[in-house]
C-alpha atoms as a PDB file:
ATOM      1  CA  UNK A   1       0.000   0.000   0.000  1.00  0.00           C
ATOM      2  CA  UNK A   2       1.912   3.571  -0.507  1.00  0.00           C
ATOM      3  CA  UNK A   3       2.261   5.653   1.799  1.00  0.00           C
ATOM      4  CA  UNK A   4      -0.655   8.528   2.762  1.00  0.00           C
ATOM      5  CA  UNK A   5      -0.622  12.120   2.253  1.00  0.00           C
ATOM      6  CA  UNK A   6       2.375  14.504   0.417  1.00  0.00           C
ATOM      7  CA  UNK A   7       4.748  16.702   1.644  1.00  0.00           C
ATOM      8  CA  UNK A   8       3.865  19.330   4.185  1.00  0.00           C
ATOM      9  CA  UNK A   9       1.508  17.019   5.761  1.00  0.00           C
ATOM     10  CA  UNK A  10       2.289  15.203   8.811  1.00  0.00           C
ATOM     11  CA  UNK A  11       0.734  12.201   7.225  1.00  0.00           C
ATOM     12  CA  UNK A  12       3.850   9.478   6.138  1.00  0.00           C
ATOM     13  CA  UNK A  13       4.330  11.095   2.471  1.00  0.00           C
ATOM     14  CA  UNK A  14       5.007  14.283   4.620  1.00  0.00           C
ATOM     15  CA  UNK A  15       7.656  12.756   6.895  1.00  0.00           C
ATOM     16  CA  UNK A  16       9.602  10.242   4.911  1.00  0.00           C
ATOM     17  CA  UNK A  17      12.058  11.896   3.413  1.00  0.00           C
ATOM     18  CA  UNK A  18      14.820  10.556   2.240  1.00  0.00           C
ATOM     19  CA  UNK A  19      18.150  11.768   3.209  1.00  0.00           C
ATOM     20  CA  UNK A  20      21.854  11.186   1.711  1.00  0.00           C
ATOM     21  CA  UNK A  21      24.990  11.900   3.695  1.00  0.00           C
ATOM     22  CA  UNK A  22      27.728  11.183   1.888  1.00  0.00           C
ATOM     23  CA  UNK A  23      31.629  11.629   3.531  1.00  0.00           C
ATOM     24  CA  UNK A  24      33.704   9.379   1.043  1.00  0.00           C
ATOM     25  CA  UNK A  25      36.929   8.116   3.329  1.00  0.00           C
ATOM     26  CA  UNK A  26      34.791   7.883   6.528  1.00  0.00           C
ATOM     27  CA  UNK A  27      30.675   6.511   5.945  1.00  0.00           C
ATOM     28  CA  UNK A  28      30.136   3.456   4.648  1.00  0.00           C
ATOM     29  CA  UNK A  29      27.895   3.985   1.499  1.00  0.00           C
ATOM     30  CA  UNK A  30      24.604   1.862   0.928  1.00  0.00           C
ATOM     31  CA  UNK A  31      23.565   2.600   4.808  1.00  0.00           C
ATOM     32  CA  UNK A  32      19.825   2.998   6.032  1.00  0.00           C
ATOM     33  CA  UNK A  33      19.323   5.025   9.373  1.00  0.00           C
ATOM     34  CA  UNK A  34      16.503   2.765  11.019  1.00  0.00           C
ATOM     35  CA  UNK A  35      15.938   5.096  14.009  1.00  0.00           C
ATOM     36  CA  UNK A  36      13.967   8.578  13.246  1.00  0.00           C
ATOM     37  CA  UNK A  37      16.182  11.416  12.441  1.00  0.00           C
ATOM     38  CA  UNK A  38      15.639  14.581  11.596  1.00  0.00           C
ATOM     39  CA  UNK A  39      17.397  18.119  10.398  1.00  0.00           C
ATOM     40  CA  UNK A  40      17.448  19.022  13.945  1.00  0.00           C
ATOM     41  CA  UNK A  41      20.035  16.561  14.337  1.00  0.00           C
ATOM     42  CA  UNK A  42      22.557  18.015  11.812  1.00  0.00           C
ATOM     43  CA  UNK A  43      23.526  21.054  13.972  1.00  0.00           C
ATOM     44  CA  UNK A  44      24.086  18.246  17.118  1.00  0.00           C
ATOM     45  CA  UNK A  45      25.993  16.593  14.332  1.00  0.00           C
ATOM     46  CA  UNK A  46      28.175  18.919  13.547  1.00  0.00           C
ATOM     47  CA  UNK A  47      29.200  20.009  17.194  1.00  0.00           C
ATOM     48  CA  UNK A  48      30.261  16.379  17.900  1.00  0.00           C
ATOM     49  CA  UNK A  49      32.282  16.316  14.858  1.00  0.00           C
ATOM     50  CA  UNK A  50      33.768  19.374  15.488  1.00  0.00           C
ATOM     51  CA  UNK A  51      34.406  18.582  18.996  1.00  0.00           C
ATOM     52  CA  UNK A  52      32.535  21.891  20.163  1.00  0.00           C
ATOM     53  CA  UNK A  53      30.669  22.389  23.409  1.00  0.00           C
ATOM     54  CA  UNK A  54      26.810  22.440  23.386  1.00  0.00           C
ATOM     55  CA  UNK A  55      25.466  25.918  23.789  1.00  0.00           C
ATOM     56  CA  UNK A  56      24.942  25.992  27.547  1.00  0.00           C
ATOM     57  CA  UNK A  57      21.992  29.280  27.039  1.00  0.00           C
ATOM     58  CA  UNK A  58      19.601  26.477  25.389  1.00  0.00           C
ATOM     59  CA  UNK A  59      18.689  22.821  25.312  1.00  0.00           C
ATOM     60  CA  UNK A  60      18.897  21.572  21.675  1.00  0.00           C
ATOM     61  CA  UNK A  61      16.109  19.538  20.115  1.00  0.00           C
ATOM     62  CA  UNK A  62      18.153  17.149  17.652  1.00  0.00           C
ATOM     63  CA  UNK A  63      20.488  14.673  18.873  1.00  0.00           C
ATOM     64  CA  UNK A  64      23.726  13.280  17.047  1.00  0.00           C
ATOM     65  CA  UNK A  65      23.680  10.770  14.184  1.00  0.00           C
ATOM     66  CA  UNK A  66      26.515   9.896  14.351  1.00  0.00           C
ATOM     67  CA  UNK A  67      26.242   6.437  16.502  1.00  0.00           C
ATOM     68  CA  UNK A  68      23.761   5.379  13.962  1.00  0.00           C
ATOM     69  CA  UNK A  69      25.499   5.273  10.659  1.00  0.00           C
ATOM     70  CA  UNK A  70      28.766   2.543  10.148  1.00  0.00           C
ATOM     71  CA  UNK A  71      32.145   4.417   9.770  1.00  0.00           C
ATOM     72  CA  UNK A  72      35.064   3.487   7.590  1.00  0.00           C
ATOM     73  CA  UNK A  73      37.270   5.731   9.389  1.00  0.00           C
ATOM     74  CA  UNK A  74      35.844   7.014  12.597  1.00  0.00           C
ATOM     75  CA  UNK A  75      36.572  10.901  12.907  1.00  0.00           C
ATOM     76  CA  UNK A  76      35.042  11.106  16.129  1.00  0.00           C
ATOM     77  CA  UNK A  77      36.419  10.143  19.817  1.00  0.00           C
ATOM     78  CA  UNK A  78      33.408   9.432  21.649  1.00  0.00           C
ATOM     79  CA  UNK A  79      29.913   7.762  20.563  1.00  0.00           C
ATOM     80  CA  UNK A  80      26.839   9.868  20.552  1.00  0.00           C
ATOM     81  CA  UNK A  81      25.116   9.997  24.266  1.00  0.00           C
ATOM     82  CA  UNK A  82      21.574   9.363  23.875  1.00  0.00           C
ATOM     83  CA  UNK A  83      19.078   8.472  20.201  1.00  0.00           C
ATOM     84  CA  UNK A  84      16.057  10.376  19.368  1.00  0.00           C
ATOM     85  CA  UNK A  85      12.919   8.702  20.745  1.00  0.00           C
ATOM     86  CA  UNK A  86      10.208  11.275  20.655  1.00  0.00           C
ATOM     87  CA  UNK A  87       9.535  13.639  17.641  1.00  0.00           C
ATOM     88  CA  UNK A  88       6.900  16.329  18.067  1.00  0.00           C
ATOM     89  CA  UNK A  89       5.714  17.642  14.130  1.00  0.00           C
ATOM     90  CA  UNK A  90       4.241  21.588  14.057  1.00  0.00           C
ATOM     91  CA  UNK A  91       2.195  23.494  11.977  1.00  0.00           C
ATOM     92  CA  UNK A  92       3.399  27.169  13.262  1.00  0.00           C
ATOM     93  CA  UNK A  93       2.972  26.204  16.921  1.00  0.00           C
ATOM     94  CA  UNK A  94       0.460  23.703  16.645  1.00  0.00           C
ATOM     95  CA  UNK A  95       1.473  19.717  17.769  1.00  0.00           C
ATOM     96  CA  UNK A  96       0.002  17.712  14.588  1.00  0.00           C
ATOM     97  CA  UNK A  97       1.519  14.527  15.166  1.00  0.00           C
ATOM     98  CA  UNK A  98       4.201  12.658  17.645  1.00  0.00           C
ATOM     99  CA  UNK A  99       6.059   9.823  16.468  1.00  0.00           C
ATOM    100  CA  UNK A 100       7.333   7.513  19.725  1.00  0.00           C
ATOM    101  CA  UNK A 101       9.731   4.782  18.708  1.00  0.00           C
ATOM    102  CA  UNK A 102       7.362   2.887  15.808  1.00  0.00           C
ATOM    103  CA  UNK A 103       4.009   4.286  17.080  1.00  0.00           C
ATOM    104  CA  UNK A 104       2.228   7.732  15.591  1.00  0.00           C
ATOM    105  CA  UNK A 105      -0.072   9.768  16.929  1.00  0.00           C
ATOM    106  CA  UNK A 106      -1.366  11.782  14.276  1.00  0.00           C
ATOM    107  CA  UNK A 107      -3.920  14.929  15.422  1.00  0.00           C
ATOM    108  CA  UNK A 108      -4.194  17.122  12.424  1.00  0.00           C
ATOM    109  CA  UNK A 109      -3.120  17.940   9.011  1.00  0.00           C
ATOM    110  CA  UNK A 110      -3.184  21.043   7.371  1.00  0.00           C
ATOM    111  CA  UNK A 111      -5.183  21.656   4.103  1.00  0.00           C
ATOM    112  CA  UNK A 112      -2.955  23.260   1.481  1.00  0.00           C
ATOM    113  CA  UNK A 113      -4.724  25.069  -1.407  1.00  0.00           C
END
């Protein structure tokens, strides 16, 4: 059956996006991330590569990818802490949907015209 909805929507079409990192020396090509990610991890990404503190002003909403994908040549020291297990999806400020491990909740959708 294909998936429901298109993109916007909080309905699967919406959310399943497929994404393609590509670091030729260090990921293994071919992978599949099996845990949900998002672009909010990138920037949690990036400070572990870096080796950079997190921004002690603000909590950050994404978490690292880094644990989750198979390295030819690890660039990093230390694995990633903790893997996303709650995902809250807005519209503006609205909660539409909450995806919890394999389960979704889905409240709303917007109409687009």
């Amino acid at each position: 059956e294909p998936l429901r909805g298109a993109k916007g929507q909080t309905w699967e079409c919406g959310i399943r996006v497929p994404g393609i990192l590509r670091w030729s020396g260090h990921i293994t090509p071919g992978q599949t991330i099996e845990s949900v990610a998002s672009l909010l991890d990138f920037y949690p990404s990036l400070l572990e590569l870096w080796n950079a503190p997190t921004p002690a002003d603000r909590p950050l909403d994404g978490v690292s990818l880094w644990s989750n994908l198979h390295m030819t040549s690890p660039p990093l020291s230390t694995p990633m802490q903790r893997e996303r297990e709650t995902l809250f999806h807005y519209c503006g400020s609205t909660i539409t949907a909450v995806r919890q491990g394999r389960y979704k909740a889905h409240f709303y959708t917007p109409q687009w015209d």
